[in-house]
C-alpha atoms as a PDB file:
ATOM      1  CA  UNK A   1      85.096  96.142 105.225  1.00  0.00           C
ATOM      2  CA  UNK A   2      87.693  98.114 103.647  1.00  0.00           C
ATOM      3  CA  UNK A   3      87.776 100.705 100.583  1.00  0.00           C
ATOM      4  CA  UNK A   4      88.519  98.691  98.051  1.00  0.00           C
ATOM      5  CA  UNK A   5      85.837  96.218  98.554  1.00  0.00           C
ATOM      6  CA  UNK A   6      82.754  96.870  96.789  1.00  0.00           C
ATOM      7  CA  UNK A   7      79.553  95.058  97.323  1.00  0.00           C
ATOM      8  CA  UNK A   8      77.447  97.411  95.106  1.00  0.00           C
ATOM      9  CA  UNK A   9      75.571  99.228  97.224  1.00  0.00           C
ATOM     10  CA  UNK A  10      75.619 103.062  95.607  1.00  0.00           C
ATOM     11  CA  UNK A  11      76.957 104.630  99.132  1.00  0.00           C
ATOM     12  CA  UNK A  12      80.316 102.349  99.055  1.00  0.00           C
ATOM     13  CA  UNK A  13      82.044 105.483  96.899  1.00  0.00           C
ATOM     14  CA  UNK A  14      83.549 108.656  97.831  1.00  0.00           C
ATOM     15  CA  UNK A  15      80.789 111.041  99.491  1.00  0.00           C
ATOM     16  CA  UNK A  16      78.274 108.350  99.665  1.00  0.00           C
ATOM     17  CA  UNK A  17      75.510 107.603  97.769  1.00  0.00           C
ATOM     18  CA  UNK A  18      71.903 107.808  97.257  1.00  0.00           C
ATOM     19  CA  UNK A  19      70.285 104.503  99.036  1.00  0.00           C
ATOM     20  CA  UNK A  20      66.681 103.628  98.681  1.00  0.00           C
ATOM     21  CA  UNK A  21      65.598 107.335  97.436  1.00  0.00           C
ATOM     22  CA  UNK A  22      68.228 108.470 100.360  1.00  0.00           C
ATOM     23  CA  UNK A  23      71.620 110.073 100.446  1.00  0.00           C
ATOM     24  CA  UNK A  24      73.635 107.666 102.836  1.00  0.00           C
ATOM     25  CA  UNK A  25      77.795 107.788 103.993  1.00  0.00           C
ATOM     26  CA  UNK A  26      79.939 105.157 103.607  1.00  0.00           C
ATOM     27  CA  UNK A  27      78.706 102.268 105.555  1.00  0.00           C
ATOM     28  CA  UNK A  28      79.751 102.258 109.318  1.00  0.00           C
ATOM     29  CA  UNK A  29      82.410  99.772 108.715  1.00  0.00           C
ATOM     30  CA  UNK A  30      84.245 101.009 105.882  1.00  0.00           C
ATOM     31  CA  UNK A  31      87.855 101.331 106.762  1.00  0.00           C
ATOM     32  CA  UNK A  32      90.702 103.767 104.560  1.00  0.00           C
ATOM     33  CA  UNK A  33      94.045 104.652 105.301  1.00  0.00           C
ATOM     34  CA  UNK A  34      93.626 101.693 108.594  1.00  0.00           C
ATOM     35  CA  UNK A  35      91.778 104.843 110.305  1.00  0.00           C
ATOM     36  CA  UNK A  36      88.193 103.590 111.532  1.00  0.00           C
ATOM     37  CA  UNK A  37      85.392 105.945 110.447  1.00  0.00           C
ATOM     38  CA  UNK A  38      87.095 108.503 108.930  1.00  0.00           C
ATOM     39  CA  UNK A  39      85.022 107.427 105.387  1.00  0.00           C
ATOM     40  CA  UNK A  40      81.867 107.478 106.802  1.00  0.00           C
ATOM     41  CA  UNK A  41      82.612 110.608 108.681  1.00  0.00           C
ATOM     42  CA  UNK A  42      84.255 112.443 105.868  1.00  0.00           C
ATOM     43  CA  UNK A  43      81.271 112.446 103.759  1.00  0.00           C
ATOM     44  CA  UNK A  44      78.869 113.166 106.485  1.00  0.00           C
ATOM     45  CA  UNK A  45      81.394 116.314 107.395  1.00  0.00           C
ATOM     46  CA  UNK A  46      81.160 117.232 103.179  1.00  0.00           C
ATOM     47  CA  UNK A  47      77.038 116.702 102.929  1.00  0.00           C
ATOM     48  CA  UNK A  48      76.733 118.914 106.130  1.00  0.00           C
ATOM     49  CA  UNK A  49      78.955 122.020 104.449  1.00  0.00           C
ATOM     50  CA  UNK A  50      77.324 121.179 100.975  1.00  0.00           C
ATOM     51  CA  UNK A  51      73.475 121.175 102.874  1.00  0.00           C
ATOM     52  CA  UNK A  52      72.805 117.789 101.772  1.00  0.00           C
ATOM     53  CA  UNK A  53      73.566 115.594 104.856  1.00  0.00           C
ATOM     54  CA  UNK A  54      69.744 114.893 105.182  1.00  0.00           C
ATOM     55  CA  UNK A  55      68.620 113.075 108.527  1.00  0.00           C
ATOM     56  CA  UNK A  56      71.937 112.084 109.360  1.00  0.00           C
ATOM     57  CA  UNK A  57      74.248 114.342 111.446  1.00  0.00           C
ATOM     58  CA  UNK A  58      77.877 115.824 112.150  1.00  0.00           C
ATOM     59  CA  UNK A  59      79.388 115.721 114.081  1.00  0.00           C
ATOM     60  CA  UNK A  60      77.217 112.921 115.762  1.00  0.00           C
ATOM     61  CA  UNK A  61      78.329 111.154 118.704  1.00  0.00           C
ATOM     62  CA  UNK A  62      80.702 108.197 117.516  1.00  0.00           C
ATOM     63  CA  UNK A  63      82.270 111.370 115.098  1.00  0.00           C
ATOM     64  CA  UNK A  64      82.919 113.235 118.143  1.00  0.00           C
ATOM     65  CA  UNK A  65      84.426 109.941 119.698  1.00  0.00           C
ATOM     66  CA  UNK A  66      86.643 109.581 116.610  1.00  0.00           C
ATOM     67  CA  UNK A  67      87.683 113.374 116.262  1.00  0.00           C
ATOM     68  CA  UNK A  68      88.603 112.923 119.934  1.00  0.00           C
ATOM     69  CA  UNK A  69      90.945 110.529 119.433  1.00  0.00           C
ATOM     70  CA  UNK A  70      92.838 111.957 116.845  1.00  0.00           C
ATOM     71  CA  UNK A  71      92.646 115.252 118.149  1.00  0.00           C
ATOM     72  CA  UNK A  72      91.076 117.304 115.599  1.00  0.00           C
ATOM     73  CA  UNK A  73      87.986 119.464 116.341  1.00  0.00           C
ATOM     74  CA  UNK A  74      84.861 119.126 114.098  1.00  0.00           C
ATOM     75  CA  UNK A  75      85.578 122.540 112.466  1.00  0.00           C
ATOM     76  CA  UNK A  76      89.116 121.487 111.061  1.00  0.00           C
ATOM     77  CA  UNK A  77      88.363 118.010 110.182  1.00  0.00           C
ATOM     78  CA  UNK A  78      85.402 119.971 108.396  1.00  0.00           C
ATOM     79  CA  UNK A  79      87.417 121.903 106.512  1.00  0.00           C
ATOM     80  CA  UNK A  80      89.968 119.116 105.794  1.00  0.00           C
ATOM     81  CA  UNK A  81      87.487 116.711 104.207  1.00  0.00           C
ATOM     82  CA  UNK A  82      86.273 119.342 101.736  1.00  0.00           C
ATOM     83  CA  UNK A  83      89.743 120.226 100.951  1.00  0.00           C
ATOM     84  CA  UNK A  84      90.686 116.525 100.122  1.00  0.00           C
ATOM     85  CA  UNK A  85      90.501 115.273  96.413  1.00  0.00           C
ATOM     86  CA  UNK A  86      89.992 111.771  97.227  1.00  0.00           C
ATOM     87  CA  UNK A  87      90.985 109.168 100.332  1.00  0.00           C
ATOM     88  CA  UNK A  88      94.277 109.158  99.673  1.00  0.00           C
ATOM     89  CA  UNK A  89      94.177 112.750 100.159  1.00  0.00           C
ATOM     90  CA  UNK A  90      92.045 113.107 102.640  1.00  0.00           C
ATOM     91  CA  UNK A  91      93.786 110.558 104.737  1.00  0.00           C
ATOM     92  CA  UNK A  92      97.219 111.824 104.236  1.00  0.00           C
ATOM     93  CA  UNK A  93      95.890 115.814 105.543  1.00  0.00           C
ATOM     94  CA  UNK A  94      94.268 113.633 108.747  1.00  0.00           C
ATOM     95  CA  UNK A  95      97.580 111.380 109.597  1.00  0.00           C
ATOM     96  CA  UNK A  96      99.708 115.071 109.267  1.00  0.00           C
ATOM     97  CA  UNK A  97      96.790 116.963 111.125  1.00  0.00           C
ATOM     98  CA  UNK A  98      96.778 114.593 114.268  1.00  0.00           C
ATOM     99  CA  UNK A  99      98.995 114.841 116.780  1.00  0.00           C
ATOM    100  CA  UNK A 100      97.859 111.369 118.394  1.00  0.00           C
ATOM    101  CA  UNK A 101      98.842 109.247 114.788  1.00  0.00           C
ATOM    102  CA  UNK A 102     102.417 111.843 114.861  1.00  0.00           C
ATOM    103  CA  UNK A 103     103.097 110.788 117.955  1.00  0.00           C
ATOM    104  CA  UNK A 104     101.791 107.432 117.576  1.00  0.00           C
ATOM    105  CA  UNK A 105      98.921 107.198 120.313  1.00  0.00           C
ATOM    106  CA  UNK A 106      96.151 107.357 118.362  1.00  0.00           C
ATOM    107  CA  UNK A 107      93.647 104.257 119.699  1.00  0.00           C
ATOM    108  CA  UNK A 108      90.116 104.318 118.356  1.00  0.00           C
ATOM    109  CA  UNK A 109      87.847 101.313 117.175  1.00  0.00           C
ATOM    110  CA  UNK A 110      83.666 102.261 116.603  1.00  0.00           C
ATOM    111  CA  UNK A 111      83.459  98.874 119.250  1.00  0.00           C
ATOM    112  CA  UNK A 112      85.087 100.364 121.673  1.00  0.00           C
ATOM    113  CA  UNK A 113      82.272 102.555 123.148  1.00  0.00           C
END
């Protein structure tokens, strides 16, 4: 799935969406700037500063998996994601802060456990 393909569902928007009486993030799939995750964990990162983030948690497991491969700690890409105005923003401040996508090593896919 990729950002600009909507199916509807209220979470497939910037900072998710309120699903079934439930805030949810962008569903695991969704896919901006050709950077696996980052959507889903972007809003989880803003919901968790804002104290809205619910059940869910960051950084969980697969975030810390993701963070790890573009070498950015939980704290910065924190602060990054509330900083950004939008994907495009928020993707451009995670391509300049990672040194793996700089230096072009950066490898992660969610399947790839």
């Amino acid at each position: 799935m990729t950002a600009n393909v909507e199916t509807g569902a209220a979470n497939e928007r910037w900072d998710g969406g309120v699903v079934d009486g439930e805030w949810k993030p962008r569903p695991r799939g969704w896919v901006i700037g050709d950077l696996e995750w980052l959507a889903r964990m972007s809003d989880k990162a803003r919901a968790e500063a804002g104290g809205t983030i619910g059940e869910y948690i960051y950084p969980c497991p697969a975030d810390k998996r993701c963070l790890g491969a573009l070498e950015i700690d939980p704290e910065a890409f924190q602060k990054i994601a509330v900083a950004a105005h939008g994907d495009d923003d928020l993707v451009a401040a995670v391509k300049a802060a990672s040194a793996s996508i700089r230096e072009g090593r950066h490898t992660f896919s969610i399947a790839n456990r």
